[in-house]
N, C-alpha and C. Protein backbone atom coordinates (compact mmCIF):
# COMPACT_ATOMS: atom_id res chain seq x y z
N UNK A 1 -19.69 -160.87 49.27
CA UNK A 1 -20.21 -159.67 49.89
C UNK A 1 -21.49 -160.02 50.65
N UNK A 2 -21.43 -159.71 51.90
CA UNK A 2 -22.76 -160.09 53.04
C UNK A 2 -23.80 -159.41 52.27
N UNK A 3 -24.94 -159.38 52.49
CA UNK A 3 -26.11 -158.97 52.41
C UNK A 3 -27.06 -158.23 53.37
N UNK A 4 -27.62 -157.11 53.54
CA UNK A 4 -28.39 -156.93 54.23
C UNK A 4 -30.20 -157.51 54.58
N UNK A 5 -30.32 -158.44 54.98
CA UNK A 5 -31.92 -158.72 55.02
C UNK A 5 -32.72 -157.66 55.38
N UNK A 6 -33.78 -157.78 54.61
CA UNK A 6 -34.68 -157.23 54.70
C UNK A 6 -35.68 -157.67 55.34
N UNK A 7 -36.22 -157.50 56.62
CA UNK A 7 -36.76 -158.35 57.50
C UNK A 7 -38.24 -157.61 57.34
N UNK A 8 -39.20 -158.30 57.25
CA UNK A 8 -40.51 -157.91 57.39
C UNK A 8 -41.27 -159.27 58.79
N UNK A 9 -42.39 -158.23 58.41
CA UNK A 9 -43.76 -159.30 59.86
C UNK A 9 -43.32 -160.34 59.64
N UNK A 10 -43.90 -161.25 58.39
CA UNK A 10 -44.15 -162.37 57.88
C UNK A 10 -42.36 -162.62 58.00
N UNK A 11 -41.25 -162.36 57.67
CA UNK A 11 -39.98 -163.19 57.99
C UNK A 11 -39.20 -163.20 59.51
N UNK A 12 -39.50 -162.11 60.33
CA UNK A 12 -38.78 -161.97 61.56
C UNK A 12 -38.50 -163.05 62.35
N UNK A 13 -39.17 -164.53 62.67
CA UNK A 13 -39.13 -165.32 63.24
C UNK A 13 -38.33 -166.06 62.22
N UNK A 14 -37.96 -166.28 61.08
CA UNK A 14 -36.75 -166.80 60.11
C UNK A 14 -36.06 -166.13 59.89
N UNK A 15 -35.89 -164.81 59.61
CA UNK A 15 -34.50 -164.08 59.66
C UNK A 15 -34.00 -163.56 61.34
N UNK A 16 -34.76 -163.04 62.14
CA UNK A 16 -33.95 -162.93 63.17
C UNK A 16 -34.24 -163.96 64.75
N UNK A 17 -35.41 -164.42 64.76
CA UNK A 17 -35.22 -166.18 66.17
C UNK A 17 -34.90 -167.15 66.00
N UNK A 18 -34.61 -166.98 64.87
CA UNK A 18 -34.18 -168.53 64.34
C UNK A 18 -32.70 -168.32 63.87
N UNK A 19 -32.26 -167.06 63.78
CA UNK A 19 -30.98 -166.85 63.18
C UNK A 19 -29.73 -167.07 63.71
N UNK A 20 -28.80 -167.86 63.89
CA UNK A 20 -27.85 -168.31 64.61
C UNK A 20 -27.12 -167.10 65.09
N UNK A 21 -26.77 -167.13 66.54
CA UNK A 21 -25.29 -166.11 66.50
C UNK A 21 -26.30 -164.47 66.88
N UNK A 22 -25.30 -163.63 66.48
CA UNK A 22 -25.39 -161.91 66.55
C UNK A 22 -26.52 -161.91 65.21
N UNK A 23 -27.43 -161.43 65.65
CA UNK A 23 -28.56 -160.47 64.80
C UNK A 23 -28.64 -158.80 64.69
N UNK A 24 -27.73 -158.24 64.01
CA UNK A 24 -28.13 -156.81 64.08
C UNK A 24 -29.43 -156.04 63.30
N UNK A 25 -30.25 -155.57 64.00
CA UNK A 25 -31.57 -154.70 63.00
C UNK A 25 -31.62 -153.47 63.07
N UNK A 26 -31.63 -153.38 62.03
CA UNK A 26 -31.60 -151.91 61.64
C UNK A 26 -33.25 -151.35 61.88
N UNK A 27 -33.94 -150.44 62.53
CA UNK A 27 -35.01 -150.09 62.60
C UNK A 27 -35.30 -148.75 61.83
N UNK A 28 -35.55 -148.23 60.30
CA UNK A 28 -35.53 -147.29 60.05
C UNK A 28 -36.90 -146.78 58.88
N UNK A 29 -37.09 -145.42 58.42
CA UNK A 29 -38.29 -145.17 57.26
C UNK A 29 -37.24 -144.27 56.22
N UNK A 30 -38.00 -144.31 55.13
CA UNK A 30 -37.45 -143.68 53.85
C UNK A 30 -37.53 -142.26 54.11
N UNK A 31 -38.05 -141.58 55.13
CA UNK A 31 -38.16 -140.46 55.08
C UNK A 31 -36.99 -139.75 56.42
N UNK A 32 -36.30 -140.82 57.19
CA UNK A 32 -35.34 -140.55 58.59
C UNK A 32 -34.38 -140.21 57.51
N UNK A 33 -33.66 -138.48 57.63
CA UNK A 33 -32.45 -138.57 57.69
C UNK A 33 -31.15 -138.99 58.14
N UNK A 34 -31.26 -138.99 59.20
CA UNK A 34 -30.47 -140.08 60.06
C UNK A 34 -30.27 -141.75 59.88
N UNK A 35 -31.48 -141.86 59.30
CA UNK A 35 -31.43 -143.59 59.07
C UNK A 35 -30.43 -143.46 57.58
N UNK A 36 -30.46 -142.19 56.76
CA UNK A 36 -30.05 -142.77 56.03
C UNK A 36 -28.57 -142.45 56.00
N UNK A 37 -27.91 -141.53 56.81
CA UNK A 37 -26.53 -141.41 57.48
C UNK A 37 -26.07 -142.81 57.63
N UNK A 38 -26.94 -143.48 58.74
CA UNK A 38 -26.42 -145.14 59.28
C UNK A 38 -26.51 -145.90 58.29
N UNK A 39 -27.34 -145.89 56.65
CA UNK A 39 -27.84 -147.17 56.15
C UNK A 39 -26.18 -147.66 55.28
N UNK A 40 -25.30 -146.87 55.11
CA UNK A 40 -23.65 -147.26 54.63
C UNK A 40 -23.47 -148.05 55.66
N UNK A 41 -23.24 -147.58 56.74
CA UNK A 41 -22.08 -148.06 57.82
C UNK A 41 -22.64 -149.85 58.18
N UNK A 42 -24.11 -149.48 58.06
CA UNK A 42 -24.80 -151.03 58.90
C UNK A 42 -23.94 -151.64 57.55
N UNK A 43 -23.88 -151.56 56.16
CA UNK A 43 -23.71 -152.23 55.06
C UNK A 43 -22.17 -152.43 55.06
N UNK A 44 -21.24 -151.47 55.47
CA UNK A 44 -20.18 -151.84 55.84
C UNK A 44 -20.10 -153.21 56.70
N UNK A 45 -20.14 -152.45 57.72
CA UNK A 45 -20.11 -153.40 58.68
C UNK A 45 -20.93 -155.06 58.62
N UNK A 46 -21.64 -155.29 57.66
CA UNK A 46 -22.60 -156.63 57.65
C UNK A 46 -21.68 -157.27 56.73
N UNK A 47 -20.60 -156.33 55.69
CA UNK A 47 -19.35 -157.03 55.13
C UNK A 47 -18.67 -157.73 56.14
N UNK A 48 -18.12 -156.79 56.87
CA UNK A 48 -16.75 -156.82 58.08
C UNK A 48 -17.44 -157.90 59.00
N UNK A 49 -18.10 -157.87 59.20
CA UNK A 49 -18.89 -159.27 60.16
C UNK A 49 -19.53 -160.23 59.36
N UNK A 50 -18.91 -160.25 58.30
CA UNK A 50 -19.94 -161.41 57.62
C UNK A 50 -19.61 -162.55 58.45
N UNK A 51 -20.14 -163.92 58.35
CA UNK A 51 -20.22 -165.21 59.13
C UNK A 51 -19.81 -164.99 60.69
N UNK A 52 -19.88 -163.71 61.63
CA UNK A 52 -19.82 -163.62 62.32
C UNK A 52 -20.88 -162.98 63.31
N UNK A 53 -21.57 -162.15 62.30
CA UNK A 53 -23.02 -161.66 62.55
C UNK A 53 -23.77 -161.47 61.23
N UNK A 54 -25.19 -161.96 61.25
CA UNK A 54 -26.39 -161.62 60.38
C UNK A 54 -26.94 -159.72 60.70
N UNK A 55 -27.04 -159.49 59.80
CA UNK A 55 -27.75 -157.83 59.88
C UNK A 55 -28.91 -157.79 58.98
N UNK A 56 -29.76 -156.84 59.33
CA UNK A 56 -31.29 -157.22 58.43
C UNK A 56 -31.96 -155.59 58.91
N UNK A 57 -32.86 -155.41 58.00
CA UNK A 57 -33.56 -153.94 58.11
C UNK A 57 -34.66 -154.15 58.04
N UNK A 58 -35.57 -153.71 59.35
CA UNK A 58 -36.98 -153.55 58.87
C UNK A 58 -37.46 -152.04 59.51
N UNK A 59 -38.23 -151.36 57.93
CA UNK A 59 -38.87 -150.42 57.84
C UNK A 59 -40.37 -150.08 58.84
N UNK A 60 -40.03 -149.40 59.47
CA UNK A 60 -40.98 -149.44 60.65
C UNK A 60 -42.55 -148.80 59.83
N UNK A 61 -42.46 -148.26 58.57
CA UNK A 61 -43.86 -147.57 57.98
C UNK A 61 -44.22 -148.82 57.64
N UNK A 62 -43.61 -149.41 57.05
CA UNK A 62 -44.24 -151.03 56.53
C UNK A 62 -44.42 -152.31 56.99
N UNK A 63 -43.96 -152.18 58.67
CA UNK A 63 -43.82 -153.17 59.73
C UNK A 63 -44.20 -152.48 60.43
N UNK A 64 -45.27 -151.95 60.91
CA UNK A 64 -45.66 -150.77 61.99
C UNK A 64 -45.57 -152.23 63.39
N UNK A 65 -46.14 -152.73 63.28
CA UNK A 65 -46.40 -154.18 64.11
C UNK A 65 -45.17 -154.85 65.22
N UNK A 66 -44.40 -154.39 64.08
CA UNK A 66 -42.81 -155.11 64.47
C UNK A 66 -41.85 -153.83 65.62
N UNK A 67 -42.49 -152.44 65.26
CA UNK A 67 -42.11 -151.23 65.83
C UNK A 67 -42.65 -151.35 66.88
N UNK A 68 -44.21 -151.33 67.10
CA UNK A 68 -44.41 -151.60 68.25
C UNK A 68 -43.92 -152.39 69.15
N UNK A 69 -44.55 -153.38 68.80
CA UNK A 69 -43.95 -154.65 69.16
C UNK A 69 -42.64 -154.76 70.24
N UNK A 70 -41.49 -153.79 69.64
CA UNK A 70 -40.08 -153.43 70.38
C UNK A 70 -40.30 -151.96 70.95
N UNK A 71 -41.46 -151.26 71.11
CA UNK A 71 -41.22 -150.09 71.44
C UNK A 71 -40.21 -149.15 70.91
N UNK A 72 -40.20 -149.05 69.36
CA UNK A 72 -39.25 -148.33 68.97
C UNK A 72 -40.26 -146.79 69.04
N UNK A 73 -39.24 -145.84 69.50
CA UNK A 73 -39.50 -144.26 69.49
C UNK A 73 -39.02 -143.69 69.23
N UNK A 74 -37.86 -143.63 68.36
CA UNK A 74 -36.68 -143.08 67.68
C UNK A 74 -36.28 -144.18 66.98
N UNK A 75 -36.13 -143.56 65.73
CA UNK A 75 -35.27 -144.25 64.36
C UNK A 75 -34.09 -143.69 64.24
N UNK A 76 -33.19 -143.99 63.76
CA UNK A 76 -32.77 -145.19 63.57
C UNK A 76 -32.73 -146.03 64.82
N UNK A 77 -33.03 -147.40 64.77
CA UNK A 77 -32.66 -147.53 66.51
C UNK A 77 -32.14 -149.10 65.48
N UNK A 78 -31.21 -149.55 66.16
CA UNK A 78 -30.34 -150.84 66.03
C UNK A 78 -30.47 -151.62 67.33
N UNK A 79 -31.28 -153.14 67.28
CA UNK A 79 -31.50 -153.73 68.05
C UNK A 79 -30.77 -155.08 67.81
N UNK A 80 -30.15 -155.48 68.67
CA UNK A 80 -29.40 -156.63 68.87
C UNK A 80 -29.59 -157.93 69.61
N UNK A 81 -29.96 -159.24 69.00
CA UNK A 81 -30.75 -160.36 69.20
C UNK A 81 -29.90 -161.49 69.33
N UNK A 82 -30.12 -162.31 70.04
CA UNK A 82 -29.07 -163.63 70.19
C UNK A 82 -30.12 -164.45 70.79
N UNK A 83 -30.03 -165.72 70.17
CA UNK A 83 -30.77 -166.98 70.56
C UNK A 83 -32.46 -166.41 70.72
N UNK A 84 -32.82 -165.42 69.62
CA UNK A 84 -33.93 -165.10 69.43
C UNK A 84 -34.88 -164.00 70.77
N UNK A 85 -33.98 -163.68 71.28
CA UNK A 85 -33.83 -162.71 72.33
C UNK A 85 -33.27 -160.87 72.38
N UNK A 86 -33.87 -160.28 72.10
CA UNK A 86 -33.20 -159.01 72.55
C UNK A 86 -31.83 -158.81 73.60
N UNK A 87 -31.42 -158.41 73.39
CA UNK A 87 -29.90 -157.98 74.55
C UNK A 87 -29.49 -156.77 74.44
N UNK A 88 -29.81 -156.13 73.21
CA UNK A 88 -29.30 -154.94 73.62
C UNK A 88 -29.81 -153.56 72.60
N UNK A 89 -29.63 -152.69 72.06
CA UNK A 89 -30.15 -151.36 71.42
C UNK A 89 -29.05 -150.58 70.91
N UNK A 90 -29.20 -149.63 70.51
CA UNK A 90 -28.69 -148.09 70.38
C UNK A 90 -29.97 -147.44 69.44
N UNK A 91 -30.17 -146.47 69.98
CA UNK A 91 -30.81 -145.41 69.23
C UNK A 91 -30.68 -144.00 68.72
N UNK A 92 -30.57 -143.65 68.09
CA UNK A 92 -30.03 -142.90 66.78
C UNK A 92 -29.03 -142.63 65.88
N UNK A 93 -28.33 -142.48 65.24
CA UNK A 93 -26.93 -142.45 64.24
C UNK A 93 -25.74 -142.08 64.91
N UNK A 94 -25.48 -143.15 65.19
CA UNK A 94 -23.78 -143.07 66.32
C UNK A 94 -22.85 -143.46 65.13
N UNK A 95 -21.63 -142.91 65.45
CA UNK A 95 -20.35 -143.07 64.44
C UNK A 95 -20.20 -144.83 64.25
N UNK A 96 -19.31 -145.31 63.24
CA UNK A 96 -19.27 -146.40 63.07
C UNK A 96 -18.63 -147.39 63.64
N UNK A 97 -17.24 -146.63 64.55
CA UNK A 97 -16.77 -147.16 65.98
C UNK A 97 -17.27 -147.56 67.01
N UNK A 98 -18.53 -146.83 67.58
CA UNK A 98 -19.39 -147.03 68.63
C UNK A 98 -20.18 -148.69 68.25
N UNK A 99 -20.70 -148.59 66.67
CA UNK A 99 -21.15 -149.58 66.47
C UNK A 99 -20.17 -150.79 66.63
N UNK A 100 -19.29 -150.79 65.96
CA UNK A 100 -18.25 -151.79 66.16
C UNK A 100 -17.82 -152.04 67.68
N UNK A 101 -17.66 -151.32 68.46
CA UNK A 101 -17.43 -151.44 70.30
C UNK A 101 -18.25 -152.38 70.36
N UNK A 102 -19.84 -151.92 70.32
CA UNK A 102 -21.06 -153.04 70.42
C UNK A 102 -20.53 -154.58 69.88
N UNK A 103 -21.42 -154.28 68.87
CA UNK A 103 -20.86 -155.44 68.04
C UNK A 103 -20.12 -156.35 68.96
N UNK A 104 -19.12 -156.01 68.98
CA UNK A 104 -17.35 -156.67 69.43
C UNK A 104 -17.95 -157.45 71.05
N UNK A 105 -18.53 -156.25 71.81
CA UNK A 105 -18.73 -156.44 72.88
C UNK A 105 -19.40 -157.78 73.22
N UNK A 106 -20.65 -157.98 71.87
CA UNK A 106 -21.87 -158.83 72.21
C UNK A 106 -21.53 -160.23 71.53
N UNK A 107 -20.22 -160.43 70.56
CA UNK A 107 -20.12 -161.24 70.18
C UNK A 107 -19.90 -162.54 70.74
């Protein structure tokens, strides 16, 4: 069973620039309803893509740094990284198909 990382300041450059392949991040707080609609599906899906994509969550109240940083302005927002690079987004709780389109698309 994949794992979701938990990506903070101090790991982002080892869990997601250094991370081989598809990086999905979850951008969310304990208090987003919506984040917590998406927090199943990302966990699904980090099964269904295991060794095909890495997925990891960082809490934007406790990584304020890392929020900025990407200009997040809406949570949930799912940002998508390859060769330690941004490529792509979605922001807010889209069905679990839409995610998978992505996904599929960027692989």
């Amino acid at each position: 069973m994949a794992e979701v990382t938990t990506v903070t300041t101090d790991s982002f450059d080892k869990d997601v620039v250094q991370a081989p392949g598809l990086v999905v991040v979850d951008f969310w707080a304990t208090w987003c309803g919506p984040c917590k609609m998406i927090s199943p599906i990302v966990e699904e899906l980090a099964n269904e893509y295991e060794g095909k994509a890495v997925f990891g969550k960082i809490n934007t109240d406790e990584n304020p740094d890392l929020a900025s940083k990407f200009s997040i302005r809406g949570i949930p927002t799912l940002m998508f990284f390859k060769g330690g690079k941004k490529i792509d987004d979605i922001v807010g709780a889209v069905p679990k198909a839409q995610l998978e389109e992505k996904i599929n698309s960027l692989l």
